[in-house]
C-alpha atoms as a PDB file:
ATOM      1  CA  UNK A   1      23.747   6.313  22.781  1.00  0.00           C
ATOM      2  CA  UNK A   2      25.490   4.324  20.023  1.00  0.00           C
ATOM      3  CA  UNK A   3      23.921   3.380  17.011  1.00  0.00           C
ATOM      4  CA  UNK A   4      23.440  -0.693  17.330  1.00  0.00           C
ATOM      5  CA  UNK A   5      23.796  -2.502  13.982  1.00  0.00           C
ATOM      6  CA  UNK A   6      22.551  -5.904  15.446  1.00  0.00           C
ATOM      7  CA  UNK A   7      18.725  -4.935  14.963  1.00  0.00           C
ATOM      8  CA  UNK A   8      16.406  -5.408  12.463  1.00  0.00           C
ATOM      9  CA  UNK A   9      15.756  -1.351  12.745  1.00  0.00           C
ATOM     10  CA  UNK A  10      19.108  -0.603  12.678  1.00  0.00           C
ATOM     11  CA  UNK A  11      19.619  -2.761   9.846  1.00  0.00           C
ATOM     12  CA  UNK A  12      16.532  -1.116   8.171  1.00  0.00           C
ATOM     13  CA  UNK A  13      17.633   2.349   8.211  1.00  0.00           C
ATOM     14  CA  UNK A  14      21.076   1.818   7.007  1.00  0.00           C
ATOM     15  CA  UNK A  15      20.068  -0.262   3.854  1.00  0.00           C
ATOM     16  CA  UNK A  16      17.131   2.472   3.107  1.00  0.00           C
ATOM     17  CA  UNK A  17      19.461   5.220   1.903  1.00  0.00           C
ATOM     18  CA  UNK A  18      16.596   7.405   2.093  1.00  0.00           C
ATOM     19  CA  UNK A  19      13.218   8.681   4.029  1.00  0.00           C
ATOM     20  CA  UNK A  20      11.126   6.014   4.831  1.00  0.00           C
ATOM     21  CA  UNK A  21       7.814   5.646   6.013  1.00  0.00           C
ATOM     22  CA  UNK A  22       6.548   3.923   9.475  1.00  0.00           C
ATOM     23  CA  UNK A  23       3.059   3.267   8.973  1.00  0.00           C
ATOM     24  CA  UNK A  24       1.149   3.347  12.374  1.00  0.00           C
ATOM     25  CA  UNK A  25      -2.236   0.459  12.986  1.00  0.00           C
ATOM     26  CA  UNK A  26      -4.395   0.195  15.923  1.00  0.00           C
ATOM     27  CA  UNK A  27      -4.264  -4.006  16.365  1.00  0.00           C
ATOM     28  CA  UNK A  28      -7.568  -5.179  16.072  1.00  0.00           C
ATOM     29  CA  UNK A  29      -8.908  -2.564  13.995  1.00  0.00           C
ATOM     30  CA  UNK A  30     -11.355  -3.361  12.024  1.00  0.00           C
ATOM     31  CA  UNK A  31     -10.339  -7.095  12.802  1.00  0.00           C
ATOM     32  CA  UNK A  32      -6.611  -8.669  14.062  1.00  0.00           C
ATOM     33  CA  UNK A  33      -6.829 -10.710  10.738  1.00  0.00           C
ATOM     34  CA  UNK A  34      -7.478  -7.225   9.026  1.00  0.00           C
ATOM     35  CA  UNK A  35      -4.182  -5.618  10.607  1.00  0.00           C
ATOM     36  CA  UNK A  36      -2.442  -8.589   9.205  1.00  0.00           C
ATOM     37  CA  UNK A  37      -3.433  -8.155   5.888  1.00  0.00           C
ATOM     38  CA  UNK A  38      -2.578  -4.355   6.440  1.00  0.00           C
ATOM     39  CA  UNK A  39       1.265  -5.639   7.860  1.00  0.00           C
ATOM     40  CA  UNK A  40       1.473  -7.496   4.900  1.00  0.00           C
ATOM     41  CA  UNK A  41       0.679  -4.482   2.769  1.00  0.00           C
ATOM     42  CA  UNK A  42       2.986  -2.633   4.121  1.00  0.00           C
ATOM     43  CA  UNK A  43       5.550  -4.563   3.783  1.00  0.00           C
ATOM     44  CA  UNK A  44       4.760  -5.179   0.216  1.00  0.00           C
ATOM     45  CA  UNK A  45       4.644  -1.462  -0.220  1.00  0.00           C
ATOM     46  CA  UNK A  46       8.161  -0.663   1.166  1.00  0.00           C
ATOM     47  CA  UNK A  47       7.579   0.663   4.155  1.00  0.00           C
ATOM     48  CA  UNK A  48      10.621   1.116   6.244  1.00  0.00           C
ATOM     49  CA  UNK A  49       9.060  -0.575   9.512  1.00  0.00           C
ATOM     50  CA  UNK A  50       5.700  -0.853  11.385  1.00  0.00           C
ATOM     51  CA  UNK A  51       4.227   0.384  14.493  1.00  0.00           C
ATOM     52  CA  UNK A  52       1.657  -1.409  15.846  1.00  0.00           C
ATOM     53  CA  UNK A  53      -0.389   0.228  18.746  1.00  0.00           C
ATOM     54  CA  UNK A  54      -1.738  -1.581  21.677  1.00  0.00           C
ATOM     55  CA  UNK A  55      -5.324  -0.899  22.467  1.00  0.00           C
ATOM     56  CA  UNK A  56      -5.636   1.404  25.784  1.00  0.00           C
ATOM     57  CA  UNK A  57      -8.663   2.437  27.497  1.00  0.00           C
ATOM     58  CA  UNK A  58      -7.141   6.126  27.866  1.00  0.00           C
ATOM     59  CA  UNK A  59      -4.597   6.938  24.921  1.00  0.00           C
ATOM     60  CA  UNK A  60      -3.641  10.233  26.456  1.00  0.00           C
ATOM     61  CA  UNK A  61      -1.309  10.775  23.380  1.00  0.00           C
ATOM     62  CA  UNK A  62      -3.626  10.478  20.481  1.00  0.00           C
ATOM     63  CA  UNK A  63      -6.313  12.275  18.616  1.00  0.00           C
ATOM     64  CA  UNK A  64     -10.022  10.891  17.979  1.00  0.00           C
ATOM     65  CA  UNK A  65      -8.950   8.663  14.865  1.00  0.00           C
ATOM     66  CA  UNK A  66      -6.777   6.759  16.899  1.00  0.00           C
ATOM     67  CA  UNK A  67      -8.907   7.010  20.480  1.00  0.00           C
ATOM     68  CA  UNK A  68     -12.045   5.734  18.010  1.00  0.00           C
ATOM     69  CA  UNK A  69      -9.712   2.723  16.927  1.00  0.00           C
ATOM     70  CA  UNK A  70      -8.374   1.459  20.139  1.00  0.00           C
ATOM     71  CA  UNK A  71     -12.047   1.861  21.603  1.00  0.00           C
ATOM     72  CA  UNK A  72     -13.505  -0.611  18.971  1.00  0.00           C
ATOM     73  CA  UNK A  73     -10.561  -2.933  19.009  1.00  0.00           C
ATOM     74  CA  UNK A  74     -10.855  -2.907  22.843  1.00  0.00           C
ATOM     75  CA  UNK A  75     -14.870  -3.718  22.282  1.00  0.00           C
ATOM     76  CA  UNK A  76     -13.670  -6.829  20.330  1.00  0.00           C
ATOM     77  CA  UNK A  77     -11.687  -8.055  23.302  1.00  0.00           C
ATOM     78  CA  UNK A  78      -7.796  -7.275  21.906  1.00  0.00           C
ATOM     79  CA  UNK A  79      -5.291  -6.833  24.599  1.00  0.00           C
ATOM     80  CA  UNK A  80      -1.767  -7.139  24.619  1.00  0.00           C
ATOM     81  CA  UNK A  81      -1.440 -10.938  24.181  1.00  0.00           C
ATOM     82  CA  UNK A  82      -3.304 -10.652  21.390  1.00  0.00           C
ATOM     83  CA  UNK A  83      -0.867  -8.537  19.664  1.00  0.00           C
ATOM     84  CA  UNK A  84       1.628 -10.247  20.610  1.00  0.00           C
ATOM     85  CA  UNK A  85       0.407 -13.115  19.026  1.00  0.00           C
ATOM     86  CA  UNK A  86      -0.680 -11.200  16.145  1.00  0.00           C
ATOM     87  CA  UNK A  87       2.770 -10.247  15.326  1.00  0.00           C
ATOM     88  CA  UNK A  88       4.124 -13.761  16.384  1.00  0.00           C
ATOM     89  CA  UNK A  89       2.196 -14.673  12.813  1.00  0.00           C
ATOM     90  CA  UNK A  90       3.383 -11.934  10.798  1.00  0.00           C
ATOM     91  CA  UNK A  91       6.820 -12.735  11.542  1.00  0.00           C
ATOM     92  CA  UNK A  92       6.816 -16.081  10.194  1.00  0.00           C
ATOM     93  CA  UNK A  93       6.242 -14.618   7.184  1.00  0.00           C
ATOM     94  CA  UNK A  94       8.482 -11.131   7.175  1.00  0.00           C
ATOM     95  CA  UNK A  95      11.166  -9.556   8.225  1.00  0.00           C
ATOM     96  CA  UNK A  96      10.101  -5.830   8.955  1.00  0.00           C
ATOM     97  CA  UNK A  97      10.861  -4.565  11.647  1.00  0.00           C
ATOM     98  CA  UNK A  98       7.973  -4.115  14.866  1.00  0.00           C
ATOM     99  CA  UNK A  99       7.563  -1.474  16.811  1.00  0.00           C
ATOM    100  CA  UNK A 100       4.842  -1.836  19.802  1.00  0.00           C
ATOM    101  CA  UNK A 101       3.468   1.508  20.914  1.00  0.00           C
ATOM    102  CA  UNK A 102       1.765   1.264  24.232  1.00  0.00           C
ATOM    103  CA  UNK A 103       1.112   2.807  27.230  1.00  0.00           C
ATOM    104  CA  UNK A 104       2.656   1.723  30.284  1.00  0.00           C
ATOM    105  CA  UNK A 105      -0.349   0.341  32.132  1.00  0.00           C
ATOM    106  CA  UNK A 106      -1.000  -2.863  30.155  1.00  0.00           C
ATOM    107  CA  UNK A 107       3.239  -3.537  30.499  1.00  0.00           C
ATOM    108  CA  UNK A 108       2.670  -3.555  33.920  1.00  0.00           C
ATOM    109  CA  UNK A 109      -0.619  -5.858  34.357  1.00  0.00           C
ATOM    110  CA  UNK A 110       1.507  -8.515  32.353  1.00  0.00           C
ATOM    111  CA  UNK A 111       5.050  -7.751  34.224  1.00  0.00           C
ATOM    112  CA  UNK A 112       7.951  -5.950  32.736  1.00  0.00           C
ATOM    113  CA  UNK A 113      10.270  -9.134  32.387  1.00  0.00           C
ATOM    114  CA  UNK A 114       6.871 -11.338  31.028  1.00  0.00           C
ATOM    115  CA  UNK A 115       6.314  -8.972  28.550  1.00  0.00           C
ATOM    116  CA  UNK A 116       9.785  -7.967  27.363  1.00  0.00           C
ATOM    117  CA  UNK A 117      10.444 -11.846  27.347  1.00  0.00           C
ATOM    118  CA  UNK A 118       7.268 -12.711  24.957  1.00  0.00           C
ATOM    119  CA  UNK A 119       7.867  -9.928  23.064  1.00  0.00           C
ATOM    120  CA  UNK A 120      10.553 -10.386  21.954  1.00  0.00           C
ATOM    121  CA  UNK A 121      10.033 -14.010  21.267  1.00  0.00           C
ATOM    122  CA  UNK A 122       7.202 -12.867  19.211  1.00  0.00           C
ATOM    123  CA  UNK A 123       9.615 -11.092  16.987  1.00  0.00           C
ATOM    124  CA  UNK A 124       9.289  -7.356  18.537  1.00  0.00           C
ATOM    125  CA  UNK A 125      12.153  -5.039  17.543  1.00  0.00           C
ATOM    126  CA  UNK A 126      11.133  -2.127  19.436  1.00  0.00           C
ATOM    127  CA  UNK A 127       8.559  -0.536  22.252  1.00  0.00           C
ATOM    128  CA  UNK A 128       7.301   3.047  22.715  1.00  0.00           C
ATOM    129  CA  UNK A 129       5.733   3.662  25.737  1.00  0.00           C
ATOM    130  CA  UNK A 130       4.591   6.771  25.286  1.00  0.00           C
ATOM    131  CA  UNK A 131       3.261   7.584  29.276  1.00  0.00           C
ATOM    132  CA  UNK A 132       6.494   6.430  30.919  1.00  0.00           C
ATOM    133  CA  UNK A 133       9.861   8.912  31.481  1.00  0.00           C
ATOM    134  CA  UNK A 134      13.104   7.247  30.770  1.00  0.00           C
ATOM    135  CA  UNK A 135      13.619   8.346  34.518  1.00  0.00           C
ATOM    136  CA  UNK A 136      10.748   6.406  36.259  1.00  0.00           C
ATOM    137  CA  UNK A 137      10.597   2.109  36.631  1.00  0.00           C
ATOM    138  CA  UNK A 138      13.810   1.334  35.992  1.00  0.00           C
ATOM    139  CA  UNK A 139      13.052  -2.160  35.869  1.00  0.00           C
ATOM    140  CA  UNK A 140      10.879  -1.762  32.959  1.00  0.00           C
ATOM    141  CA  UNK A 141      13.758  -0.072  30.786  1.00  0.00           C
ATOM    142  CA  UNK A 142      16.389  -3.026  32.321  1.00  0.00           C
ATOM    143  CA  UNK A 143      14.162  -6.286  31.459  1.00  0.00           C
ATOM    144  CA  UNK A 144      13.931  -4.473  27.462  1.00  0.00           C
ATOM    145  CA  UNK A 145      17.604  -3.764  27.795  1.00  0.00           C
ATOM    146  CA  UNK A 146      17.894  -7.455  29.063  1.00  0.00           C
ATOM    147  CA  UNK A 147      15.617  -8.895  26.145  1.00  0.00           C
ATOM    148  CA  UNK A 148      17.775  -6.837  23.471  1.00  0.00           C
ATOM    149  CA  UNK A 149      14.055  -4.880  22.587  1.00  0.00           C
ATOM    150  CA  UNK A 150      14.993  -1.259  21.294  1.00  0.00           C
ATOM    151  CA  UNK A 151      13.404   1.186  23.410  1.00  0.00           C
ATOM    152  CA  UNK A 152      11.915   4.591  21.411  1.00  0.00           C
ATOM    153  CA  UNK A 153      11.266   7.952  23.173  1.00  0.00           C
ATOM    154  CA  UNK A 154       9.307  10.977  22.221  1.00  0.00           C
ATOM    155  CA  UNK A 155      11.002  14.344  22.193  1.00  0.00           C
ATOM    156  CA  UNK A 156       8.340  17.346  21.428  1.00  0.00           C
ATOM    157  CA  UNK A 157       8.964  21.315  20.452  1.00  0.00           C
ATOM    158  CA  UNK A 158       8.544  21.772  24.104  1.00  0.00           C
ATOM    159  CA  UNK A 159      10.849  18.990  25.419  1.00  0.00           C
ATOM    160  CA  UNK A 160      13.471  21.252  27.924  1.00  0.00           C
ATOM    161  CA  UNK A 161      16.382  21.148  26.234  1.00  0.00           C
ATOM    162  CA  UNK A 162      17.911  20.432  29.862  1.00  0.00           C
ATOM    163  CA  UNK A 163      15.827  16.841  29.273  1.00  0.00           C
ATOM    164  CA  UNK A 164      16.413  16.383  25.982  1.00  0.00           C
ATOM    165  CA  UNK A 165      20.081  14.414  26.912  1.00  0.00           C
ATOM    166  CA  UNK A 166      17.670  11.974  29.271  1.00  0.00           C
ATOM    167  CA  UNK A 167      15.686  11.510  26.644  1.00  0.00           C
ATOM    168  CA  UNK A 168      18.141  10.700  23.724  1.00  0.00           C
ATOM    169  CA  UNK A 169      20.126   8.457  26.320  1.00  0.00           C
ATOM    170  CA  UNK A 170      17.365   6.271  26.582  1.00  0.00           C
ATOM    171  CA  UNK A 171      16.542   6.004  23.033  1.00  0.00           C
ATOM    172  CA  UNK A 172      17.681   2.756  20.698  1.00  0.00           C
ATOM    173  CA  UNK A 173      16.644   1.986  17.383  1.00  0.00           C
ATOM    174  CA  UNK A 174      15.455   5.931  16.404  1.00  0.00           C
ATOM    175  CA  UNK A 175      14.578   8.991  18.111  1.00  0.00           C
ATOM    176  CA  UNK A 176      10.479   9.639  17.556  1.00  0.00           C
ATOM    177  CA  UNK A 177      10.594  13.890  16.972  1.00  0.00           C
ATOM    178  CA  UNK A 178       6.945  15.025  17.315  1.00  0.00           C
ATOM    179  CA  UNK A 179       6.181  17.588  14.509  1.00  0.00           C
ATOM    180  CA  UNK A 180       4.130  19.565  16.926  1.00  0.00           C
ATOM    181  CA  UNK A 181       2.399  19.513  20.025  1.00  0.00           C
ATOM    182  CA  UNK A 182      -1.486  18.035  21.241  1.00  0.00           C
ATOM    183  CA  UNK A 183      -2.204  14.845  20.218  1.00  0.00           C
ATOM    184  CA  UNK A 184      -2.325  11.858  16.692  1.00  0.00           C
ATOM    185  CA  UNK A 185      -4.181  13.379  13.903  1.00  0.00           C
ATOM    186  CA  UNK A 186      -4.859  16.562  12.249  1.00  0.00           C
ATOM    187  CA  UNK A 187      -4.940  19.812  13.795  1.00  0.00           C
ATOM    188  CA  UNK A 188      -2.927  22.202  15.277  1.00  0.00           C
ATOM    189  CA  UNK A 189      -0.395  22.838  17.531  1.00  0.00           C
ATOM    190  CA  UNK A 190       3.164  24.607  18.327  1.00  0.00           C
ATOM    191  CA  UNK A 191       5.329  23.216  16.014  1.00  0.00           C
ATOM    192  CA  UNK A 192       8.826  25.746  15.888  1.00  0.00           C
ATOM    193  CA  UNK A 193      11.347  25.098  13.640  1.00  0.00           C
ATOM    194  CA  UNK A 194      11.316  21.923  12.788  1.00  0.00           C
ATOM    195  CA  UNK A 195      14.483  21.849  10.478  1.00  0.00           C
ATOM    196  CA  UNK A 196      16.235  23.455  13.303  1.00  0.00           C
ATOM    197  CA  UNK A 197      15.101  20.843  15.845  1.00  0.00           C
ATOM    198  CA  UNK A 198      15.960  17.721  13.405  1.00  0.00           C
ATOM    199  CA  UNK A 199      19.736  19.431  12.854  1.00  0.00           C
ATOM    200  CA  UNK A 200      19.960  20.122  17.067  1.00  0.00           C
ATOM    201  CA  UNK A 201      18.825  16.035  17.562  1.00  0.00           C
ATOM    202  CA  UNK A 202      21.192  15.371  14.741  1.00  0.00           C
ATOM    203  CA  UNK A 203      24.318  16.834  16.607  1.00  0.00           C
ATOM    204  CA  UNK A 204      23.246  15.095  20.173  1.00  0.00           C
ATOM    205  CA  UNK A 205      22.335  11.197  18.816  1.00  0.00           C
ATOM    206  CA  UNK A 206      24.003   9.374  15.831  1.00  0.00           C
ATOM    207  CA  UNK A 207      20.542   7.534  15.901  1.00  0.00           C
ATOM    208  CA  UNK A 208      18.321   8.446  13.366  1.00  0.00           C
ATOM    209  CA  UNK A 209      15.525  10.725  13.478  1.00  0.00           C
ATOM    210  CA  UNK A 210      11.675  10.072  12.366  1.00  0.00           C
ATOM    211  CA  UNK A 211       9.725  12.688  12.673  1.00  0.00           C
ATOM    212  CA  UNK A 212       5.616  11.938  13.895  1.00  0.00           C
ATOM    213  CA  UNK A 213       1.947  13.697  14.139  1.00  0.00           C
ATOM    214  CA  UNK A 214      -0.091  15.461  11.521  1.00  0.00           C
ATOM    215  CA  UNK A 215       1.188  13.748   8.250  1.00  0.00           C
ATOM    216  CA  UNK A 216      -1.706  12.732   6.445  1.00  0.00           C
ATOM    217  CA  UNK A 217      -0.905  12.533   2.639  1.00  0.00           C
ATOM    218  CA  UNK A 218       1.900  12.187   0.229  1.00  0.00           C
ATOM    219  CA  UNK A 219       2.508  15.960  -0.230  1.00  0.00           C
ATOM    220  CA  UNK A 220       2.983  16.617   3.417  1.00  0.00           C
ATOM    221  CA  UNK A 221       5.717  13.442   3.370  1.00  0.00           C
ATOM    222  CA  UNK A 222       6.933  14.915   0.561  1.00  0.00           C
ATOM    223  CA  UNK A 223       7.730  17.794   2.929  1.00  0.00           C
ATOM    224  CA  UNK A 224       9.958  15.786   4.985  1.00  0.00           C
ATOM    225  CA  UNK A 225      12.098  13.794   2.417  1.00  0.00           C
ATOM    226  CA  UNK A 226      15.654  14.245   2.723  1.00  0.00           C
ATOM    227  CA  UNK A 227      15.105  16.134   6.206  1.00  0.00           C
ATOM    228  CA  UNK A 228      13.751  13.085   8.479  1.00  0.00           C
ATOM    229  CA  UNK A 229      14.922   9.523   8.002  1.00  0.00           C
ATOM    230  CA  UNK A 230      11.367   8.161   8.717  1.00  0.00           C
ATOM    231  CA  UNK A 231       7.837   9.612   8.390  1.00  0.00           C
ATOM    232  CA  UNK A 232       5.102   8.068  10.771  1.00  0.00           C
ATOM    233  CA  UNK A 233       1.617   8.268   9.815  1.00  0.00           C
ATOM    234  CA  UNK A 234      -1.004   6.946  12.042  1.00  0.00           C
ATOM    235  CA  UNK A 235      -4.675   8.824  12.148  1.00  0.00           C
ATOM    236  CA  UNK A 236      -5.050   8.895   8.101  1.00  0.00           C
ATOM    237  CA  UNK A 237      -4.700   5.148   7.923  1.00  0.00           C
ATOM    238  CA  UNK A 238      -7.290   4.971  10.554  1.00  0.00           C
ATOM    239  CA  UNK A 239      -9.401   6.967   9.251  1.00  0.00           C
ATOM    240  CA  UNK A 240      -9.228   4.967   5.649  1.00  0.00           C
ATOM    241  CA  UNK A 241     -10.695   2.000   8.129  1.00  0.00           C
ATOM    242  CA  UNK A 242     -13.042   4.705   9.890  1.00  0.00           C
ATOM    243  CA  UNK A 243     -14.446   4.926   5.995  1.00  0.00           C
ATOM    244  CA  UNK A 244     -16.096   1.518   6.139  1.00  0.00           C
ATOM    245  CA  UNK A 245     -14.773  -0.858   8.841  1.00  0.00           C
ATOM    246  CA  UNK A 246     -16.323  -3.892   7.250  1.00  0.00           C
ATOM    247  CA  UNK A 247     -15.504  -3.591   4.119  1.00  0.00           C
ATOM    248  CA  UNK A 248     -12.125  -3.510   2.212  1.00  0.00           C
ATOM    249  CA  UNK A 249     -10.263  -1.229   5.182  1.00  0.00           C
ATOM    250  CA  UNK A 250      -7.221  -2.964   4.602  1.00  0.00           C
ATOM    251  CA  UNK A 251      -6.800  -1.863   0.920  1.00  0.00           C
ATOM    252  CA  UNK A 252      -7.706   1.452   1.279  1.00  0.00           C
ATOM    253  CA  UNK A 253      -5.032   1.510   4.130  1.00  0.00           C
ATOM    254  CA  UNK A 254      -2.229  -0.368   1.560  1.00  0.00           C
ATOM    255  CA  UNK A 255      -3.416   2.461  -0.921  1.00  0.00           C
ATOM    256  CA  UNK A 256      -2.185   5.667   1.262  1.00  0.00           C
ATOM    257  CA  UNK A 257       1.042   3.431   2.406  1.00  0.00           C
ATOM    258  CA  UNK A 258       2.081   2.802  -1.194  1.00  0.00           C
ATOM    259  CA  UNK A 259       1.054   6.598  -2.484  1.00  0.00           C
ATOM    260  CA  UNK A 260       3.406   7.758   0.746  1.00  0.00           C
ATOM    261  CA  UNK A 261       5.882   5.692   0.069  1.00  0.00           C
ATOM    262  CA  UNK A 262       6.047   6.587  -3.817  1.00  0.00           C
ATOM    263  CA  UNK A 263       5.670  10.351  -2.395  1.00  0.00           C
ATOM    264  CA  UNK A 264       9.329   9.527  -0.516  1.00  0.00           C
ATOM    265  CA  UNK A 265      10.620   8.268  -3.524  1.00  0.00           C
END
């Protein structure tokens, strides 16, 4: 797949000139006006882009922090259209890039040519969803095609390397490269080489490579600089709202954002 320079994430990664950081929120967690003041944050910080994750009922990809997040925001009523609106308001304000992550279910309840149409009218750059192969409902890939939405896959230590092609095909924007397998968070998991695997993606995809799951801090970013173009961290900052929902969980989210990014510096 070529590497489209019409995109706010494409435009992103070129101007960064070097590892960035993706900060990952759960929408509605603590509050949607809370994950706006964290998008603001971040942005303020210098994070490279944002992924904002739809609340789902059964987030088969991610650890407790993240499961614990979704089910409160869910409690509080936040579904899709919510974020959607949500980042209809941020982006009157800023330019970073959007990523929704979602499962496929809620894409479907709203219709694959409804959502790809509001979302991008919202100001949505790109969509991960994480439960559907680039191989199954083709008309959900088409109508993001169609809308000019960047669509991210997930390629893991134990991806076949037959697949792996499929995968990368179907990828705009960046390639996600989980740092191990199981699920978000901390915690273990087969990980292999994963120098080796960010040189192999490297010679398959002139798209560029952030690398996901289990970075928590600054020093394990640190690990990564120069090797992935993009860090994303997801379960610490929810577990900096996990601290004290109610009170002041967006700066204590803003405050791991800017010591990663300064980490990446």
């Amino acid at each position: 797949m070529s590497l489209a320079t019409d995109s706010r994430l494409a435009a992103a990664f070129q101007s960064s000139g070097h590892t960035g950081l993706i900060p990952f929120v759960t929408a509605g967690y603590p509050s949607l006006d809370a994950t706006l003041e964290m998008l603001r944050g971040f942005a303020a910080a210098g994070a490279l882009a944002v992924e904002v994750g739809v609340p789902f009922s059964d987030p088969i990809a991610d650890g407790p922090d993240i499961q614990r997040s979704a089910e409160w925001a869910l409690r509080e009523g936040v579904g899709l259209e919510d974020v959607l609106a949500l980042i209809t308001r941020f982006r009157t304000e800023s330019q970073l890039p959007v990523v929704i992550m979602t499962y496929a279910n809620p894409v479907v309840r709203m219709g694959a040519e409804v959502f790809a149409t509001q979302a991008k009218a919202a100001g949505v750059d790109g969509v991960i969803l994480s439960d559907l192969p680039p191989d199954e409902s083709p008309e959900m890939w088409a109508a993001l095609d169609a809308a000019g939405i960047d669509t991210i896959l997930l390629v893991a230590p134990t991806s076949d390397p037959q697949r792996v092609p499929l995968l990368l095909e179907r990828c705009r924007g960046f390639v996600y490269c989980l740092a191990r397998t199981g699920v978000t968070g901390q915690g273990a998991g087969y990980a292999g080489s994963l120098p080796e695997r960010i040189t192999e993606l490297r010679a398959q995809t002139p798209l560029p490579v952030a690398v996901g799951f289990g970075i928590s801090t600054g020093d394990d970013a640190r690990k990564l600089k120069g090797l992935a173009d993009a860090v994303i961290v997801g379960a610490a900052f929810m577990r900096r709202v996990t601290e004290d929902p109610r009170h002041g969980a967006a700066q204590r989210v803003v405050a791991l954002a800017q010591e990663i990014v300064a980490a990446l510096k």
